[in-house]
N, C-alpha and C. Protein backbone atom coordinates (compact mmCIF):
# COMPACT_ATOMS: atom_id res chain seq x y z
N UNK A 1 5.51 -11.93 34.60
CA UNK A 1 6.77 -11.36 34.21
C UNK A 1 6.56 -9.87 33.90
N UNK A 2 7.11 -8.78 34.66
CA UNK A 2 7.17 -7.62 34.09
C UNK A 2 7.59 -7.47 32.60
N UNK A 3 6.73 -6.38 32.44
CA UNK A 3 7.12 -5.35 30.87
C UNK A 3 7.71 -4.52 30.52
N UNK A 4 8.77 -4.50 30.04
CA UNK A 4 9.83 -3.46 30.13
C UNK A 4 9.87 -2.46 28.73
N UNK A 5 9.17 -1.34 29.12
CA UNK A 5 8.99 -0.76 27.61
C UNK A 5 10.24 0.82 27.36
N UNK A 6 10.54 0.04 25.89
CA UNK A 6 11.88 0.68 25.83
C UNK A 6 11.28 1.91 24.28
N UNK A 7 12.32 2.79 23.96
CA UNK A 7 11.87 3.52 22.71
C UNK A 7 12.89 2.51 21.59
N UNK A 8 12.73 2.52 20.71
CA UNK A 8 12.83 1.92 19.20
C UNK A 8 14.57 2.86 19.31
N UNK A 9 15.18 3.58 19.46
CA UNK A 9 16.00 3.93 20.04
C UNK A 9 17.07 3.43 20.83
N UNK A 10 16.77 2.90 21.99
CA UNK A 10 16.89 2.12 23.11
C UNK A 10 17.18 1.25 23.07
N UNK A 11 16.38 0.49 22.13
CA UNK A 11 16.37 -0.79 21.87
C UNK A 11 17.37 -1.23 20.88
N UNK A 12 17.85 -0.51 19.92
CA UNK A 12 18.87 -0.42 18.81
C UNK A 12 20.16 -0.12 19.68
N UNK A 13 20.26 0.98 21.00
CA UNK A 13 21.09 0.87 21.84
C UNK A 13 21.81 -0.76 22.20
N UNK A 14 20.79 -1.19 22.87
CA UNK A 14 20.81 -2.71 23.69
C UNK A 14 21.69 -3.43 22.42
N UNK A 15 20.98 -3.63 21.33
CA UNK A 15 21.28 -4.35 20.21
C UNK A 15 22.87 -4.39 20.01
N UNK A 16 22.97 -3.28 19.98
CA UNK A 16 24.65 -2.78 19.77
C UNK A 16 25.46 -3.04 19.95
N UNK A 17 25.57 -3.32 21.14
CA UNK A 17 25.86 -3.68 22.52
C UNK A 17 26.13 -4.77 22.65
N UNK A 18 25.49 -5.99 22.12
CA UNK A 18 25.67 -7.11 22.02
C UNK A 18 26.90 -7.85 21.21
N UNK A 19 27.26 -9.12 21.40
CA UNK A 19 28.33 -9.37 20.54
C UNK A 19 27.81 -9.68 18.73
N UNK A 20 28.05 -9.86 18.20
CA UNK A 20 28.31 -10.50 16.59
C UNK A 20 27.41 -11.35 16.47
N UNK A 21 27.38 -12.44 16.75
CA UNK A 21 26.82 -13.84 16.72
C UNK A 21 25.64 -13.16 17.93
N UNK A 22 25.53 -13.04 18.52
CA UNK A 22 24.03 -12.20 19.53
C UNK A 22 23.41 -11.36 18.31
N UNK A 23 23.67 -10.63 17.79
CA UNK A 23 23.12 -9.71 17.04
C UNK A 23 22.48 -10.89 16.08
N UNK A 24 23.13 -11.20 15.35
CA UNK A 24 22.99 -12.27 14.35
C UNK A 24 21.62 -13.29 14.64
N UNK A 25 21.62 -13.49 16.06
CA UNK A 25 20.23 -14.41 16.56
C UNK A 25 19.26 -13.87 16.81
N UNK A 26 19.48 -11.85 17.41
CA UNK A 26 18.36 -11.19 17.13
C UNK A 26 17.70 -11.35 15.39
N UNK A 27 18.68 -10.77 14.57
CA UNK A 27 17.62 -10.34 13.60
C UNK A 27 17.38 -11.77 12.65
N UNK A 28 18.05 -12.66 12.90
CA UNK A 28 17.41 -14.15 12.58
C UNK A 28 15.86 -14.23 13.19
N UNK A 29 15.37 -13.80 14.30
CA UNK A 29 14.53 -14.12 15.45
C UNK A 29 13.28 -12.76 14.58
N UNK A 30 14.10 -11.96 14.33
CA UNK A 30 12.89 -10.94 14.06
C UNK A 30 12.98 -11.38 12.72
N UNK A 31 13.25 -11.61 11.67
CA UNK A 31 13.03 -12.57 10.14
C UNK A 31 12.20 -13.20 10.27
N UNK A 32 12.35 -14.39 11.48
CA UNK A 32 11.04 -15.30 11.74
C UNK A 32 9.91 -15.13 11.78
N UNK A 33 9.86 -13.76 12.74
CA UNK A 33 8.42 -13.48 12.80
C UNK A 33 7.82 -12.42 11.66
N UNK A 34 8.74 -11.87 11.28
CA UNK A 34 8.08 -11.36 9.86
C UNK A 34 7.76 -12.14 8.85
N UNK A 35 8.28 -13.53 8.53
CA UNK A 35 8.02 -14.40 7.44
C UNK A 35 6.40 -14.68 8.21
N UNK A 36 6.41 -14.93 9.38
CA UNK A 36 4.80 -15.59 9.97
C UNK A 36 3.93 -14.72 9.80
N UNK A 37 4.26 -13.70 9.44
CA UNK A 37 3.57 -12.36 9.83
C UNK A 37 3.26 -12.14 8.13
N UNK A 38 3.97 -12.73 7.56
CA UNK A 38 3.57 -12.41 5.82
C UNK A 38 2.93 -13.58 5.34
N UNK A 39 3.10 -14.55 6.11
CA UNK A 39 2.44 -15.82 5.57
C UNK A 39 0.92 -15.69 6.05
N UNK A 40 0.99 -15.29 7.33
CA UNK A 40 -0.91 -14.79 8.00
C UNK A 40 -1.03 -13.90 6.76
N UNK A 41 -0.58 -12.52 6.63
CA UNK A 41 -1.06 -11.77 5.38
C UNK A 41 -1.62 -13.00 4.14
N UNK A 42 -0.85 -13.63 3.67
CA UNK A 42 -1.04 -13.93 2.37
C UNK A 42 -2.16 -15.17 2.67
N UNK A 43 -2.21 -15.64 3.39
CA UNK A 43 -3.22 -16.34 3.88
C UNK A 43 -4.79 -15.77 3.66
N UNK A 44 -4.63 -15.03 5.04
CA UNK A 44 -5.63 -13.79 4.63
C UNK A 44 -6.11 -13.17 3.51
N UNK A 45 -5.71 -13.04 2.67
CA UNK A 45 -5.48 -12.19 1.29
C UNK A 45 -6.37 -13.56 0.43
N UNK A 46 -6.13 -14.74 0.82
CA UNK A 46 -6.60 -15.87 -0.30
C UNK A 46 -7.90 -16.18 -0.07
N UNK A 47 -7.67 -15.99 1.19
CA UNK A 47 -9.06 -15.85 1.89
C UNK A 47 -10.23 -15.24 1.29
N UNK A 48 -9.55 -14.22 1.43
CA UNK A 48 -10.53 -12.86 0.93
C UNK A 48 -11.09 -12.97 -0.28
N UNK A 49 -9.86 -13.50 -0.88
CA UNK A 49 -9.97 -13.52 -2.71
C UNK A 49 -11.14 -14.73 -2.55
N UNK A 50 -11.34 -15.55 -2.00
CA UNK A 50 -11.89 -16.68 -2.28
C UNK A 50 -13.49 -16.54 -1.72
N UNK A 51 -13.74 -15.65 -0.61
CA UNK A 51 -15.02 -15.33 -0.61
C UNK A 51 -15.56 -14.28 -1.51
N UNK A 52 -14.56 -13.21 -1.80
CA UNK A 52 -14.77 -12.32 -2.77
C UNK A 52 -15.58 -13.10 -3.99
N UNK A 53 -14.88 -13.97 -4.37
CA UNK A 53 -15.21 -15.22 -5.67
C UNK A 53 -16.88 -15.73 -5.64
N UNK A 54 -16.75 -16.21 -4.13
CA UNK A 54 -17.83 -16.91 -4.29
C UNK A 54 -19.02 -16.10 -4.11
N UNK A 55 -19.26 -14.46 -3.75
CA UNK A 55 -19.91 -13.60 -4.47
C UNK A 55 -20.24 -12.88 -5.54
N UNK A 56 -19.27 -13.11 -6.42
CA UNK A 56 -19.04 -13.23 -7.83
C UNK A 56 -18.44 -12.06 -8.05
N UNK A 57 -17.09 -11.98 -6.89
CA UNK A 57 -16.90 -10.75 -7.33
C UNK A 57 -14.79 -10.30 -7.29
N UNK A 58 -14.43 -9.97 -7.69
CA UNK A 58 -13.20 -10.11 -8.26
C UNK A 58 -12.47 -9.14 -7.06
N UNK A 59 -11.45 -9.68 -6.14
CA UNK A 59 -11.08 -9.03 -5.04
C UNK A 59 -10.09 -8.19 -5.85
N UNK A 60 -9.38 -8.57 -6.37
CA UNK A 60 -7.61 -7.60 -7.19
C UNK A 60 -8.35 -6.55 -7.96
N UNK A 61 -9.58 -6.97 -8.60
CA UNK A 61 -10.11 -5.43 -9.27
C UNK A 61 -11.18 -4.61 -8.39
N UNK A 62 -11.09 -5.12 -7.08
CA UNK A 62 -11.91 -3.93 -6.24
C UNK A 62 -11.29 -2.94 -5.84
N UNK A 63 -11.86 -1.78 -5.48
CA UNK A 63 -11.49 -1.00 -4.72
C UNK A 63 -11.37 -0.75 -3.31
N UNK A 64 -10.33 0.28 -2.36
CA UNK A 64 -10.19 -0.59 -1.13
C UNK A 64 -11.96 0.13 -0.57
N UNK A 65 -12.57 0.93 -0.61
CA UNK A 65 -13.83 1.17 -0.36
C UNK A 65 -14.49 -0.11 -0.66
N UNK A 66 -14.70 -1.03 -1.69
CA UNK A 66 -15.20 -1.51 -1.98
C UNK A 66 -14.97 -3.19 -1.12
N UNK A 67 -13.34 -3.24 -0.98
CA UNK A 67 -13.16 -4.05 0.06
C UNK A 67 -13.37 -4.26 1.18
N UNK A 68 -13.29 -2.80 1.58
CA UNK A 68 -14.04 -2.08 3.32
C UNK A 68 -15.40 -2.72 3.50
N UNK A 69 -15.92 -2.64 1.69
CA UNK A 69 -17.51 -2.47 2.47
C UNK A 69 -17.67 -4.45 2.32
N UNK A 70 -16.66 -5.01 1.57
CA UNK A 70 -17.07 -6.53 1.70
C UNK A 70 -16.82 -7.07 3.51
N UNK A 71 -15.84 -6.85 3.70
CA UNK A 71 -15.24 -7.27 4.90
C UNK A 71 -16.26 -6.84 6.20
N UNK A 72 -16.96 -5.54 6.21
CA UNK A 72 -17.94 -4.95 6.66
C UNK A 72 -19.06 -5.66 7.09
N UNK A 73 -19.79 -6.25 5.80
CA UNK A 73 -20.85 -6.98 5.48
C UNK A 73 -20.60 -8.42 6.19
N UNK A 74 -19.33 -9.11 5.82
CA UNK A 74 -19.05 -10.31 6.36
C UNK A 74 -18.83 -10.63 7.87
N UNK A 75 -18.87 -9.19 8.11
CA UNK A 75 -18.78 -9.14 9.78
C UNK A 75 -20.15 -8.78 10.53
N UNK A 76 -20.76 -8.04 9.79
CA UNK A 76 -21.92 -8.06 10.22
C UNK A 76 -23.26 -9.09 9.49
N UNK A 77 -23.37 -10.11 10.49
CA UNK A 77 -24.09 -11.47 9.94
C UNK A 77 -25.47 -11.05 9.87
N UNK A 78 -26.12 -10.05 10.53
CA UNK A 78 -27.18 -9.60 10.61
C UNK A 78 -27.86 -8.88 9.26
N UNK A 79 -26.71 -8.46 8.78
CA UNK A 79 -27.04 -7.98 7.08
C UNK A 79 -26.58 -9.18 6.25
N UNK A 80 -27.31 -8.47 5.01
CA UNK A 80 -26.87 -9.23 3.71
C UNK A 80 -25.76 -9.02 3.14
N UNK A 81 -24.99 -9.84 2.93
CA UNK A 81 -24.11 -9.35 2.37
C UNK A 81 -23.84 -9.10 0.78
N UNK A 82 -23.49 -8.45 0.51
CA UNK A 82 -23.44 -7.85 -1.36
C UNK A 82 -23.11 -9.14 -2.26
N UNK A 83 -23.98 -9.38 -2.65
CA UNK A 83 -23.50 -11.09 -3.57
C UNK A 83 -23.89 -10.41 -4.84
């Protein structure tokens, strides 16, 4: 299927354009995927908190350097990571 790439502009054009109840199923449709899109976040986030933990180390009072460098470590298996 081709890709039809429009500007953020354009696309608010199209929107417009549409009837009432059309509009209405767009931004129902884009709600959806922002709720999925916050639920992966918060997911993620528990995640974090929970390995953070089991290095004994408190994710909400780190710093984001300090988060950089956990996430860092956990990706690279070849190092140790900061416990």
């Amino acid at each position: 299927m081709p890709t039809l790439t429009l500007t953020e502009e354009q696309l608010v054009q199209l929107i417009d354009q549409l009837p009432a109840d059309r509009k209405r199923d767009v931004l129902l449709r884009l709600a959806q995927g922002a709720e999925v899109r916050e639920e992966n976040l918060n997911y993620g986030e528990e995640q974090m908190r929970r390995l953070a933990k089991e290095r004994g180390l408190r994710w909400d009072a780190m710093s984001d350097e300090q988060r950089i460098q956990l996430v860092d470590d956990l990706i690279h298996e070849d190092r140790a990571c900061g416990r």
